[in-house]
Protein backbone atom coordinates (compact mmCIF):
# COMPACT_ATOMS: atom_id res chain seq x y z
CA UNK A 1 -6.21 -12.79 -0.31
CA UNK A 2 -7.81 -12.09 -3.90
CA UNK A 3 -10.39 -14.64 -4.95
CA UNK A 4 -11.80 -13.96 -8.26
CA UNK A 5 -15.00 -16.05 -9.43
CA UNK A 6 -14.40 -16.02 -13.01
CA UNK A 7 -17.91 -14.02 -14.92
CA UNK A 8 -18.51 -15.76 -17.56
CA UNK A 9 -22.39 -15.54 -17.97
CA UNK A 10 -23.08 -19.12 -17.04
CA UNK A 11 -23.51 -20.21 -13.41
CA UNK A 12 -25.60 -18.76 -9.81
CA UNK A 13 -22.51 -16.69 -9.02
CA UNK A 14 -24.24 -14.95 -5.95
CA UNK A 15 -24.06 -17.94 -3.75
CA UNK A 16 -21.07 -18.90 -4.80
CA UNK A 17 -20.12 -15.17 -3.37
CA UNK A 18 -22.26 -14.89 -0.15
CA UNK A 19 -20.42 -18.18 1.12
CA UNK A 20 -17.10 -16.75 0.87
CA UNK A 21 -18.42 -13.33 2.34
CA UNK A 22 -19.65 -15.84 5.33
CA UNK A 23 -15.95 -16.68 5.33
CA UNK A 24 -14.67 -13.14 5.28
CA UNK A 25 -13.48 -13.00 1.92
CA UNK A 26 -14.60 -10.59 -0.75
CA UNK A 27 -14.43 -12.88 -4.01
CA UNK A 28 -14.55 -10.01 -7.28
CA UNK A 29 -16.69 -11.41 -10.11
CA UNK A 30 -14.37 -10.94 -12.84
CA UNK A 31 -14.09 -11.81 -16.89
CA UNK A 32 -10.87 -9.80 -17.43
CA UNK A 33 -8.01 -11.83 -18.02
CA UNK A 34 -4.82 -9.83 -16.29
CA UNK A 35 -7.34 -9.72 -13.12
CA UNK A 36 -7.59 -13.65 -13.22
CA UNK A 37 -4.33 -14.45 -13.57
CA UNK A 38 -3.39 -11.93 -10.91
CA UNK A 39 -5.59 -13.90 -8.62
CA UNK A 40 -4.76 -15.79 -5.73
CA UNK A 41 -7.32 -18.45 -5.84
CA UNK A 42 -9.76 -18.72 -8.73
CA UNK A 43 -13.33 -20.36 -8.78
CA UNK A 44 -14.68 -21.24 -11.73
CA UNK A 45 -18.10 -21.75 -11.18
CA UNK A 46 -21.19 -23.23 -13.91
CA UNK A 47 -25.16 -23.83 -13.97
CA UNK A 48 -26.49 -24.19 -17.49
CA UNK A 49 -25.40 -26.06 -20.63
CA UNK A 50 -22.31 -27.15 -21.42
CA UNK A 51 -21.85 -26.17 -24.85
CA UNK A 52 -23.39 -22.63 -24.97
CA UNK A 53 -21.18 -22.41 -21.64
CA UNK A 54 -18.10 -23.03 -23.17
CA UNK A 55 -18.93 -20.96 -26.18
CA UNK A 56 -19.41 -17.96 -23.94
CA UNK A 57 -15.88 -19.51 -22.85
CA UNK A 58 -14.43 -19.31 -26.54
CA UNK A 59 -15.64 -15.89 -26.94
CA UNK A 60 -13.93 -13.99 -24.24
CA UNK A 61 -10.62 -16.14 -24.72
CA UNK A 62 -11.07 -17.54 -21.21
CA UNK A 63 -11.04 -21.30 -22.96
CA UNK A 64 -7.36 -20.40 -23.45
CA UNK A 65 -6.51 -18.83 -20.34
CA UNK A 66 -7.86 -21.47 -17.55
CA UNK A 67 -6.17 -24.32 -18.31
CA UNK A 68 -2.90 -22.18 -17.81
CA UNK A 69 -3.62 -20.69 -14.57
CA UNK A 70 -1.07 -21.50 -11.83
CA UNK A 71 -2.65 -20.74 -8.69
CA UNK A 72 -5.37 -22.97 -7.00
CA UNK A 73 -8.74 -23.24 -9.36
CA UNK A 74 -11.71 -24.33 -7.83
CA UNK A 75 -14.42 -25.77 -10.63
CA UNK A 76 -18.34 -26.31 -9.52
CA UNK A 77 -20.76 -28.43 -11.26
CA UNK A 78 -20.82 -27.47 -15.00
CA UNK A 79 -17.09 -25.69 -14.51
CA UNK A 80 -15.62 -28.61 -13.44
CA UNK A 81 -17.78 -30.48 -16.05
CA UNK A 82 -16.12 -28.01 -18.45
CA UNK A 83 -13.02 -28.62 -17.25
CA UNK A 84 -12.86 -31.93 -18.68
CA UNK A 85 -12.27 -33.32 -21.44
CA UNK A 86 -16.14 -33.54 -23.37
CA UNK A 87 -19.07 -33.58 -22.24
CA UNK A 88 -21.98 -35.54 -23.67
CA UNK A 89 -24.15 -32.45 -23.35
CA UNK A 90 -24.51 -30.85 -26.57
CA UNK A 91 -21.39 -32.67 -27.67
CA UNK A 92 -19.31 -30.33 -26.05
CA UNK A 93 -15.29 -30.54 -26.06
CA UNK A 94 -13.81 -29.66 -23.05
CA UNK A 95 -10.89 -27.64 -21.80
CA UNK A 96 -9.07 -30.99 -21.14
CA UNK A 97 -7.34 -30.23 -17.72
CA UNK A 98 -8.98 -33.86 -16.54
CA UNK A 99 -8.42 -36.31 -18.75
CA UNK A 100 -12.24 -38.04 -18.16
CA UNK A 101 -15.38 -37.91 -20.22
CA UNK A 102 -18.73 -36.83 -18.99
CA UNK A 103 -21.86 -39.02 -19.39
CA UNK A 104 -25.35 -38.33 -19.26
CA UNK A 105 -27.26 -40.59 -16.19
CA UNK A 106 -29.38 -43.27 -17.89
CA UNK A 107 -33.63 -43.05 -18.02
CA UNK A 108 -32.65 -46.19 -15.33
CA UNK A 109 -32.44 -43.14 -12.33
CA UNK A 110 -34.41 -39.78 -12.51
CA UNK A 111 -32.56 -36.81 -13.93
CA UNK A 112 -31.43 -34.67 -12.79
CA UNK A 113 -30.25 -35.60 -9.34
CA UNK A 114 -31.56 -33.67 -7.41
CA UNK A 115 -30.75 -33.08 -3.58
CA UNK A 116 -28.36 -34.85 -0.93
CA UNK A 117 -26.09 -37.75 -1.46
CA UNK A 118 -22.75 -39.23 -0.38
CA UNK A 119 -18.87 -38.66 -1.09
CA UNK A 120 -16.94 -41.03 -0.11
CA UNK A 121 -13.02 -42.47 -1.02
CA UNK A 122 -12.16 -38.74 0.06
CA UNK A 123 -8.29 -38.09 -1.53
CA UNK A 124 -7.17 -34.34 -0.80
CA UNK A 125 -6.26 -31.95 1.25
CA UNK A 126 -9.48 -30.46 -0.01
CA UNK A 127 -11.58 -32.75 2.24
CA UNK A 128 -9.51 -31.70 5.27
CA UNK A 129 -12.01 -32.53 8.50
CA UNK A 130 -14.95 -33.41 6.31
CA UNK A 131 -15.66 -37.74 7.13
CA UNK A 132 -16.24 -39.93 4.69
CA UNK A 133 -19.63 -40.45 3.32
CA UNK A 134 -20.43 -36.86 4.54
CA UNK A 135 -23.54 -35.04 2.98
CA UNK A 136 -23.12 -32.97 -0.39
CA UNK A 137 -25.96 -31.43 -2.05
CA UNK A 138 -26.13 -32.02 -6.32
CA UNK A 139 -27.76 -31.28 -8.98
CA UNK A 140 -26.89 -32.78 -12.21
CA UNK A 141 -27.92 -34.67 -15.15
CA UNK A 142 -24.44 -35.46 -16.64
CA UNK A 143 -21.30 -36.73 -14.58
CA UNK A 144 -17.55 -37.23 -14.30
CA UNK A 145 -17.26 -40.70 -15.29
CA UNK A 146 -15.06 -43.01 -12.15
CA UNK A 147 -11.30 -42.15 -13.30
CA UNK A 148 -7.44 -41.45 -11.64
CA UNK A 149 -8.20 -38.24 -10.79
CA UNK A 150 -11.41 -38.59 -9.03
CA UNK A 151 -10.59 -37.54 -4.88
CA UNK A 152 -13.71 -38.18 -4.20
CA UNK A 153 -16.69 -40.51 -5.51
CA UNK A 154 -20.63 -40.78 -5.11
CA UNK A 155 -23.07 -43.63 -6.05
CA UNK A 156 -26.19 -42.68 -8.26
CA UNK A 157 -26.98 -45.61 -10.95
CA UNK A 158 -22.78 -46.00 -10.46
CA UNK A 159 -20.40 -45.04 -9.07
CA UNK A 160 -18.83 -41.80 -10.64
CA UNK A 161 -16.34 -39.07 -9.93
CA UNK A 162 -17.76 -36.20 -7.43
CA UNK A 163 -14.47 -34.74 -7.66
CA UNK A 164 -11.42 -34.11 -9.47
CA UNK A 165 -7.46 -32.94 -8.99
CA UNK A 166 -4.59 -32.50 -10.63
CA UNK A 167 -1.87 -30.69 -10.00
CA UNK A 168 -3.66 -27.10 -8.85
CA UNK A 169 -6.79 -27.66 -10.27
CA UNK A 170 -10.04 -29.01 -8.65
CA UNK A 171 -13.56 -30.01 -9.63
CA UNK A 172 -16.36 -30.88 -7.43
CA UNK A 173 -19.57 -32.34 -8.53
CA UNK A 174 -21.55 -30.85 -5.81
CA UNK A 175 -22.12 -27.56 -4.77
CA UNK A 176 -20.11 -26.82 -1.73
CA UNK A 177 -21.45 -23.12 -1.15
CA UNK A 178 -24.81 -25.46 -0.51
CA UNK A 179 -24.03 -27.96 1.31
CA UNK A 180 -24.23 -26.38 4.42
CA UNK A 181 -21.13 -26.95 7.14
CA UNK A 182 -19.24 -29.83 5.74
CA UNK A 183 -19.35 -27.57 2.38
CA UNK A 184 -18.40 -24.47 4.27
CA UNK A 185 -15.65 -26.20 5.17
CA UNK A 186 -14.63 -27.37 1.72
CA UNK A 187 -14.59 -23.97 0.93
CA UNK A 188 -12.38 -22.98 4.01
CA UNK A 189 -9.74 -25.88 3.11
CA UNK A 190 -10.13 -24.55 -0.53
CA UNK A 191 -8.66 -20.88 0.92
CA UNK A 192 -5.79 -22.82 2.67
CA UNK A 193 -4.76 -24.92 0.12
């Protein structure tokens, strides 16, 4: 299988990697084009700031090429942030695969947040053996607002979209290559999909 984590300059690619190696899969960090599309599963991963993120996006022509991939595409944190469509954050438009907004977290709850919480209303085959209200580990300060294509939703101030589908593209909130087993799994389910 050829997993390709899409290099784009913005995200902590190396876990991202060593999880799959844990799995026995070799992802290739990769910003050519031809490579990604060749790919049988994608990631597209994201730590940082949305809009300098998606200019880095906008420069290599990846903004144009992602939303037409075909094969399974996996978005963490900021990337599936970025696969929406705007983000609060630097008043960033998106690559509008989901059709949702993202929001930055009121002063009401500390931000970012920071550490362990709960999915729950799990709605894919992505969540295959994982239970509802299982542990995922987050970091964030801006989030999917609750919409159609949420598969998956956790309560901080609200309730809000921890992850996202359509068609062959995903989104999670969380970080699975950090949240231990349950995430491992994720991952795993991700591969079989």
């Amino acid at each position: 299988m050829k997993l390709v984590i899409i290099d784009y300059g913005a995200g902590n690619i190396k876990s991202i990697q060593f999880a799959f190696k844990r799995l026995g899969i070799d992802a290739v960090l990769s910003n050519n084009i031809d490579e990604i599309k060749a790919a049988d599963k994608v990631i597209f991963p994201g730590v940082g700031e949305a809009s300098s993120a998606m200019k880095m996006l906008q420069e290599s022509g990846l903004d144009k090429v992602i939303p037409t991939l075909k094969q399974p595409v996996l978005g963490i944190c900021l990337g599936m942030q970025l696969m929406c469509n705007s983000s609060e954050e630097g008043n960033t438009k998106g690559l509008g695969i989901f059709d949702v907004a993202i929001k930055k977290f009121s002063k009401a709850v500390k931000v970012p947040q920071m550490g362990w919480n709960i999915i729950y209303n799990l709605k894919s085959d992505l969540f295959t053996g994982i239970k509802e209200k299982e542990f995922m580990y987050l970091v964030h300060s801006f989030y999917a607002e609750n919409c159609e294509e949420a598969i998956a939703t956790t309560d901080y101030e609200f309730e809000y979209a921890s992850a996202l589908q359509k068609d062959n593209f995903y989104g999670t909130q969380f970080h699975p290559e950090k949240s231990g087993l349950a995430g491992e799994q994720i991952l795993k389910n991700f591969l079989n999909l």
